[in-house]
Protein backbone atom coordinates (compact mmCIF):
# COMPACT_ATOMS: atom_id res chain seq x y z
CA UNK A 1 -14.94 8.64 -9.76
CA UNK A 2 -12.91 6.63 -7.69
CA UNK A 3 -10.57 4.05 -8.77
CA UNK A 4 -10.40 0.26 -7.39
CA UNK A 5 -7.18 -1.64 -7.26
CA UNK A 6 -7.17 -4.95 -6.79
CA UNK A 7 -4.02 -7.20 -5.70
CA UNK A 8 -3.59 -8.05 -9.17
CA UNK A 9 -4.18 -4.37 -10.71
CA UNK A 10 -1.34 -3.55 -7.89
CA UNK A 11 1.19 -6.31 -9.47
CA UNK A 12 0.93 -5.02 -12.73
CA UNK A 13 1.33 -1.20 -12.07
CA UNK A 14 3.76 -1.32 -9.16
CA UNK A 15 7.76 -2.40 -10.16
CA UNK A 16 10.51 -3.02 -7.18
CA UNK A 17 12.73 -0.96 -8.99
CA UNK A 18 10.29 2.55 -8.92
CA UNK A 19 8.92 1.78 -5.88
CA UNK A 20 12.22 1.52 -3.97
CA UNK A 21 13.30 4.48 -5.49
CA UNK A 22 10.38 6.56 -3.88
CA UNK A 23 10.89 4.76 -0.62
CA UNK A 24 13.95 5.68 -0.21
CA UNK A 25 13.07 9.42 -1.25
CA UNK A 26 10.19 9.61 1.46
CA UNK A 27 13.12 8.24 3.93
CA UNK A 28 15.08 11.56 2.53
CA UNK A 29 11.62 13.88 2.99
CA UNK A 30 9.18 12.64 5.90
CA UNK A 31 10.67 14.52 8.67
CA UNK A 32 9.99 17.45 6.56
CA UNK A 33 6.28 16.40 6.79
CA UNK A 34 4.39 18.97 8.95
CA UNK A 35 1.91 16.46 10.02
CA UNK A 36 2.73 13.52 12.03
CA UNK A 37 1.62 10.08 11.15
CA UNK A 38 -0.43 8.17 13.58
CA UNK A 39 -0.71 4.17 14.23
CA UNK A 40 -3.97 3.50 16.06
CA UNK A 41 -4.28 -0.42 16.98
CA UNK A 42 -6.63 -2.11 19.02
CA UNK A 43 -7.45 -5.59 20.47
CA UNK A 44 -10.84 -6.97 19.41
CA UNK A 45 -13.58 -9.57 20.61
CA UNK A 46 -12.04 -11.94 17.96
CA UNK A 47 -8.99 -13.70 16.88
CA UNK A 48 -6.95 -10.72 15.83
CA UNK A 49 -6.56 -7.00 15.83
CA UNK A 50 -7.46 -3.82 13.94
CA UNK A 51 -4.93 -1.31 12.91
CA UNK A 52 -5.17 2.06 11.46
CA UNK A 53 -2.76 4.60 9.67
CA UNK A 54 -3.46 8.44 9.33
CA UNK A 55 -2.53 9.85 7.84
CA UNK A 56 -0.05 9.25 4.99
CA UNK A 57 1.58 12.46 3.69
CA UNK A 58 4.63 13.78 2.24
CA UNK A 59 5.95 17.10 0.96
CA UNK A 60 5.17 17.26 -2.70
CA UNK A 61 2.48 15.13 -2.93
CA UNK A 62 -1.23 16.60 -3.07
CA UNK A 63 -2.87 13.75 -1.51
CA UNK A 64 -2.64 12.15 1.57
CA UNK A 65 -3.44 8.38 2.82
CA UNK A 66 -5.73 6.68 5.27
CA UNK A 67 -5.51 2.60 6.03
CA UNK A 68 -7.85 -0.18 8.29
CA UNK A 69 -6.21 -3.13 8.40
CA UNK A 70 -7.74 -6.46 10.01
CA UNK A 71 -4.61 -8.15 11.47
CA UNK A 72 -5.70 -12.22 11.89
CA UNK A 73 -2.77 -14.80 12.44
CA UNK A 74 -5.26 -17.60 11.42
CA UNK A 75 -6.36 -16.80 8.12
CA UNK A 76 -4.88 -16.75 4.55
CA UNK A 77 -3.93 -14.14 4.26
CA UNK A 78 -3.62 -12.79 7.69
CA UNK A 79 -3.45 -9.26 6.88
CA UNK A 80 -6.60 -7.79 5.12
CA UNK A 81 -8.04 -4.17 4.62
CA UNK A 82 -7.93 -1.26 2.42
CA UNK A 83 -5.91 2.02 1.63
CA UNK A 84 -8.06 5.40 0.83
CA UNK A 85 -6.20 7.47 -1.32
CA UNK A 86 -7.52 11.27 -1.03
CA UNK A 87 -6.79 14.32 -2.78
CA UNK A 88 -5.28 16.68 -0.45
CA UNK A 89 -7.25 19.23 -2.70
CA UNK A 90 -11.32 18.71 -2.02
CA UNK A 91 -11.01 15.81 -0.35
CA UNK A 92 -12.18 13.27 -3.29
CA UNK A 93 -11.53 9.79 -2.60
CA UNK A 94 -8.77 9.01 -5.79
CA UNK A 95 -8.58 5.15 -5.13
CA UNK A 96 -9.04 2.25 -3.32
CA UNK A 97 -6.22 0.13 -2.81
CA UNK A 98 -5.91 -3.86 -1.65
CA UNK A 99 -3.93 -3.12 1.54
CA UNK A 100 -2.71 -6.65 1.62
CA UNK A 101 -0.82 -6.27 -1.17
CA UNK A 102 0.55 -2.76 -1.15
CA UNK A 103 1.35 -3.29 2.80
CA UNK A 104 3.90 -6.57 1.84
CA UNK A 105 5.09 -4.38 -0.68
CA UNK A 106 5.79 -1.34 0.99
CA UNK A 107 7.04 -3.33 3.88
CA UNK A 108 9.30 -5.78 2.68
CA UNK A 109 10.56 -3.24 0.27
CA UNK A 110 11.38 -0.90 2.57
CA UNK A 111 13.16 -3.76 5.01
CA UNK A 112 15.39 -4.26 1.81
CA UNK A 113 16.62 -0.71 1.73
CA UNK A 114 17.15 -0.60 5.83
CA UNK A 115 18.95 -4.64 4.88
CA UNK A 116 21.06 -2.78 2.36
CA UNK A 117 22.21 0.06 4.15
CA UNK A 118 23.30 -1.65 7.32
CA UNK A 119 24.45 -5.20 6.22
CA UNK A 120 27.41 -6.85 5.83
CA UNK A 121 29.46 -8.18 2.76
CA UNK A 122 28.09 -11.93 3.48
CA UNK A 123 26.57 -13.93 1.00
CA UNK A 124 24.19 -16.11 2.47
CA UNK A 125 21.09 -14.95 3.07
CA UNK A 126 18.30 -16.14 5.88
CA UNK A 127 14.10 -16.08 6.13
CA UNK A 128 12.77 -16.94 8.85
CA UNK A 129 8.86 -16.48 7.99
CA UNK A 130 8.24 -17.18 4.39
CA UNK A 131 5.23 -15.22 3.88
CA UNK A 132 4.66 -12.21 1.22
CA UNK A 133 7.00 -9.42 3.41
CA UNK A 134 9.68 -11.91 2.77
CA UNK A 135 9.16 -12.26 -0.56
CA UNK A 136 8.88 -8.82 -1.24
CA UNK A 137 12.37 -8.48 0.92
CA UNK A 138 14.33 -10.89 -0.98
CA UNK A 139 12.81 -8.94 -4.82
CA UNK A 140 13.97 -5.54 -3.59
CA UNK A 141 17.38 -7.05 -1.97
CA UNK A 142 17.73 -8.56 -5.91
CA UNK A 143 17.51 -5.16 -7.23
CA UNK A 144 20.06 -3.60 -4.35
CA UNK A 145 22.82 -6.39 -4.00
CA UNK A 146 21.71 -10.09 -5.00
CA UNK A 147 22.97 -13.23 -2.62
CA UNK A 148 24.75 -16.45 -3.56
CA UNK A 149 22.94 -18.44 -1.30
CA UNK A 150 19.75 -18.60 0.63
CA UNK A 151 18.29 -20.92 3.95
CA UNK A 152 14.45 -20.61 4.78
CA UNK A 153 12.83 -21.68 8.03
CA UNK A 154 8.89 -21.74 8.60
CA UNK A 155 6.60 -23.31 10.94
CA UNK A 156 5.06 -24.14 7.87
CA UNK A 157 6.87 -26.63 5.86
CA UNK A 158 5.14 -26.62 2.88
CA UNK A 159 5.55 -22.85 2.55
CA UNK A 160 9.13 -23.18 3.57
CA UNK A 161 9.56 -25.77 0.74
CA UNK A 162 7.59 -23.63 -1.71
CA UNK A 163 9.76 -20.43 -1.23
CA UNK A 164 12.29 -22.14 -1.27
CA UNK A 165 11.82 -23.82 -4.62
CA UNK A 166 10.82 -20.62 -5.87
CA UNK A 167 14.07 -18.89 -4.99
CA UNK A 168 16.47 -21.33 -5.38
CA UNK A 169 17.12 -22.10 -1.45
CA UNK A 170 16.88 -24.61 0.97
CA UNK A 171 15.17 -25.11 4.45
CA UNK A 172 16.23 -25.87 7.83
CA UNK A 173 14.41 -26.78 10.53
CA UNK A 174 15.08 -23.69 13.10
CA UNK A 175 15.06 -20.31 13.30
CA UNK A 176 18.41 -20.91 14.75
CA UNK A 177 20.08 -22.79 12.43
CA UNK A 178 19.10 -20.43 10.22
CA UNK A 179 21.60 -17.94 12.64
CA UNK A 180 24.39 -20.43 12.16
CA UNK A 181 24.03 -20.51 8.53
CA UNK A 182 23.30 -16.98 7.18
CA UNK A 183 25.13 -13.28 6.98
CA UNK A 184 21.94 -11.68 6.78
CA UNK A 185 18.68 -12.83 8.49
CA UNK A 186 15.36 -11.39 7.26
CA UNK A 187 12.51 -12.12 10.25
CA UNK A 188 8.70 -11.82 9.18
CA UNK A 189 6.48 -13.45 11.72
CA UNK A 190 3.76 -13.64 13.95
CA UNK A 191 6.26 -14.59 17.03
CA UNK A 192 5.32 -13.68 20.18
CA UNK A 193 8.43 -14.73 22.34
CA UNK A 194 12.04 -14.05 20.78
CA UNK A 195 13.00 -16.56 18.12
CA UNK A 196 17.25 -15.52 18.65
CA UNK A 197 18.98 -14.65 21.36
CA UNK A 198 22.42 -13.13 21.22
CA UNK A 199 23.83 -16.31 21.93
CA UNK A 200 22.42 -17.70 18.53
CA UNK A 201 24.46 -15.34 16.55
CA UNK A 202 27.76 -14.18 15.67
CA UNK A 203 30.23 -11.13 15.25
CA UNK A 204 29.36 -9.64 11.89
CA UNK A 205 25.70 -10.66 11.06
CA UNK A 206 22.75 -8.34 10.25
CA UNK A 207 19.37 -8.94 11.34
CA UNK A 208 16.35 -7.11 9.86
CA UNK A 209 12.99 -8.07 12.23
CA UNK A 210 9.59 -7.13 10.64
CA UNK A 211 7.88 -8.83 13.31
CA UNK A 212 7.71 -6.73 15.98
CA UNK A 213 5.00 -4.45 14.70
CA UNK A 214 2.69 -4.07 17.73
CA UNK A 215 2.62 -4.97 21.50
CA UNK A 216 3.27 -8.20 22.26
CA UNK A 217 5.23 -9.33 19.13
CA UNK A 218 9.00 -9.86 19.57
CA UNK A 219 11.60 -11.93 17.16
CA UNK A 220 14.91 -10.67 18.63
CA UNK A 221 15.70 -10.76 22.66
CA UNK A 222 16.49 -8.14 25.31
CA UNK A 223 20.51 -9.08 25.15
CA UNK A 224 21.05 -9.41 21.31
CA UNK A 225 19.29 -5.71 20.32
CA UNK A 226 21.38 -4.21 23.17
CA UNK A 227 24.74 -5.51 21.86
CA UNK A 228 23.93 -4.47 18.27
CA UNK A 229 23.81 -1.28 15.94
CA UNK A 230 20.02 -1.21 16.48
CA UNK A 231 18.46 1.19 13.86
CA UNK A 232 14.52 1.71 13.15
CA UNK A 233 12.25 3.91 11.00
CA UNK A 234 10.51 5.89 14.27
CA UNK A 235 11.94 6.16 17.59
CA UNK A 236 8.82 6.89 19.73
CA UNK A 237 6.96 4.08 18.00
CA UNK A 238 9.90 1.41 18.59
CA UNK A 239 9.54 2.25 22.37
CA UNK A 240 5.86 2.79 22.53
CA UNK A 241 4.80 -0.61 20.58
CA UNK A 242 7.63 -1.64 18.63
CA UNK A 243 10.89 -4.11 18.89
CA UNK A 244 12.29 -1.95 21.80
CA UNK A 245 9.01 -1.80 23.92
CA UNK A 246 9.06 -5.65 23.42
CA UNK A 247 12.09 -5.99 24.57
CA UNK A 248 11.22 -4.07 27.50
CA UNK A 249 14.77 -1.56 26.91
CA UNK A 250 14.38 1.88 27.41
CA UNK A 251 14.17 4.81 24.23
CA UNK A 252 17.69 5.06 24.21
CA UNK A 253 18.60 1.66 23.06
CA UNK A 254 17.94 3.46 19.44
CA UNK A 255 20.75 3.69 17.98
CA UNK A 256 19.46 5.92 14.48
CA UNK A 257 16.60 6.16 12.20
CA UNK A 258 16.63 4.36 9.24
CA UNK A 259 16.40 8.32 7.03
CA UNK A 260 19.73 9.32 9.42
CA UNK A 261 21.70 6.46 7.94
CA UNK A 262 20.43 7.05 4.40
CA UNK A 263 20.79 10.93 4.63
CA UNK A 264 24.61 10.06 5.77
CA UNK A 265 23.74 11.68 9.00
CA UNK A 266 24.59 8.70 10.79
CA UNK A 267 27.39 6.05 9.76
CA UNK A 268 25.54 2.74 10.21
CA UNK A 269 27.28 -0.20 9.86
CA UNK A 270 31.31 1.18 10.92
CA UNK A 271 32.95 -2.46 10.70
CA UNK A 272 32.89 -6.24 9.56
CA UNK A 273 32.59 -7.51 13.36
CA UNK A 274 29.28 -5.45 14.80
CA UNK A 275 25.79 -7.09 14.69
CA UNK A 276 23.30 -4.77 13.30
CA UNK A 277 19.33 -4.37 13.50
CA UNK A 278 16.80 -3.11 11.78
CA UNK A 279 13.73 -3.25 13.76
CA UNK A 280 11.02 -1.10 11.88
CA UNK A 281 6.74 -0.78 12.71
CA UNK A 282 5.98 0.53 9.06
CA UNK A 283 4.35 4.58 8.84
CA UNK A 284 1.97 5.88 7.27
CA UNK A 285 3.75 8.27 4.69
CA UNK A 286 4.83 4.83 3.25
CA UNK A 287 1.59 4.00 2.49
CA UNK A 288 1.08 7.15 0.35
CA UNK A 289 4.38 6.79 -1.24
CA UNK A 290 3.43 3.33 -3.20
CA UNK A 291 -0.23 4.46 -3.61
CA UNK A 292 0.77 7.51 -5.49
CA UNK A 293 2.90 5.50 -7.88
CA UNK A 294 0.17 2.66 -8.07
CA UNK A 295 -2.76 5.54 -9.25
CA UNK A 296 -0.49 7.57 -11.45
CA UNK A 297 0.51 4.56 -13.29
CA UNK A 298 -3.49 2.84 -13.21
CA UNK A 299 -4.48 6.16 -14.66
CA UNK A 300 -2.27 6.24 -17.39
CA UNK A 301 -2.39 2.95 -18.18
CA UNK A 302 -6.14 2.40 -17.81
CA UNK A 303 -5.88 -0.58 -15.08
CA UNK A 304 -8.59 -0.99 -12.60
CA UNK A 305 -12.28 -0.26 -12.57
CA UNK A 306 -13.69 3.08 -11.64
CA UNK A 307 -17.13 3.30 -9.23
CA UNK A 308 -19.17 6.37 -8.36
CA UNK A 309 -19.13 5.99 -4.72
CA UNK A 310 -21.84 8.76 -4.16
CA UNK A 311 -24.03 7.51 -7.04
């Protein structure tokens, strides 16, 4: 039997605090992994693009993950697919999982555990692109160190005006006065052309950019990832179709991995006056990570319906 999770079986068995905890142990473990993850994306005869992750695996974990995503800026929402969760055992197809929701929150989780480890002592807080990776951003940065005060941009205003009512912030009317207001900025959007430039920002900010997660998508310019601490989750993928190849700089504008910093193998942030980055495309192991805890905890608890697939 295989079990079907839907966004809101996913909200009730999934918590921010669990889930960040297993993030940041597959941070500690996937380079142990003997099988790479690959991202496979594509352009298509229509309005968006298709994107696939195989597969998901970590050591200790007896299954292993495989996700299609439809990637469409236009609709609502714009990310849509599903997540196959296999036994690594026979093979048997455990679950299905929404991919919408499970990819915000393994995304915007993880971008508050990179936003944790590399930002400053600041207490204003920035969104630019107030869609569900930022709101899953700003619930793990609640569990990891909570702000004082919070500025929202979006092209849409009503959605601007919504989050922010929701969390208690208030919106400006640019991505760069968003800069000149906040410590920290948290980017998720569809941007295709950089949204700040080095000369929009100051000594001491942090900028986490979820944005650049495929060719042609770029938040942060050429000069301002240069002059920063720039950190991501896989090096070949930030220069192959992530915030680096966007930028068009060269590998070695990496400074460290996001598990280096966590594993204390790199310092990370060294002082109050550096601009930081994190810059990361999202891998597949994640995607096991959360589905693991989602079926464990459906199982036990007896959420979601179960189908026969081969009936």
């Amino acid at each position: 039997m295989t079990l079907v999770l839907t966004r809101s079986d996913l909200e009730a068995v999934l918590a921010p605090g669990t889930c960040l905890e297993v993030l940041r142990d597959g941070f500690l473990r996937a380079r142990d992994a003997t099988i790479a993850g690959q991202r496979v994306r594509t352009d298509l005869p229509f309005p968006g693009t298709a994107t696939a992750l195989i597969p998901g695996v970590l050591p200790g974990i007896e299954a292993y993950t495989v996700k299609v995503n439809a990637k469409f800026p236009g609709g609502r929402p714009a990310l849509r697919g599903v997540i196959c969760l296999h036994s690594g055992r026979d093979g048997e197809l455990l679950a299905l999982l929404d991919s919408a929701t499970l990819t915000a929150w393994r995304t915007g989780l993880a971008a508050a555990l990179g936003t944790y480890a590399l930002a400053g002592p600041g207490d204003t807080l920035g969104v630019i692109g107030a869609g569900a990776q930022a709101e899953l951003m700003l619930r793990g940065l609640a569990e990891l160190r909570p702000h004082r005060a919070l500025v929202v941009h979006d092209t849409d205003t009503d959605r601007a005006a919504a989050f922010a009512a929701r969390h208690g912030g208030r919106v400006l009317g640019s991505a760069k006065e968003v800069a000149a207001t906040a410590d920290s900025v948290l980017l998720a959007t569809w941007a295709r052309q950089p949204l700040l430039r080095l000369s929009d920002t100051r000594a001491g900010q942090h900028f986490t950019s979820l944005g650049a997660d495929e060719p042609g998508k770029q938040e942060l310019s050429a000069d301002l990832l240069s002059a920063a601490l720039l950190v991501v989750d896989d090096r070949e993928l930030a220069a192959s179709m992530g915030a680096v190849a966007a930028a068009g700089l060269p590998a070695t504008a990496v400074d460290a991995v996001l598990g280096d910093v966590l594993r204390g193998e790199h310092p990370g942030r060294v002082d109050g006056e550096g601009r930081t980055v994190y810059s990361p495309v999202g891998l597949p192991w994640q995607d096991l990570a959360l589905s693991w805890v989602a079926h464990r905890v459906a199982e036990r608890e007896g959420i979601g319906r179960r189908l026969d697939l081969l009936a």
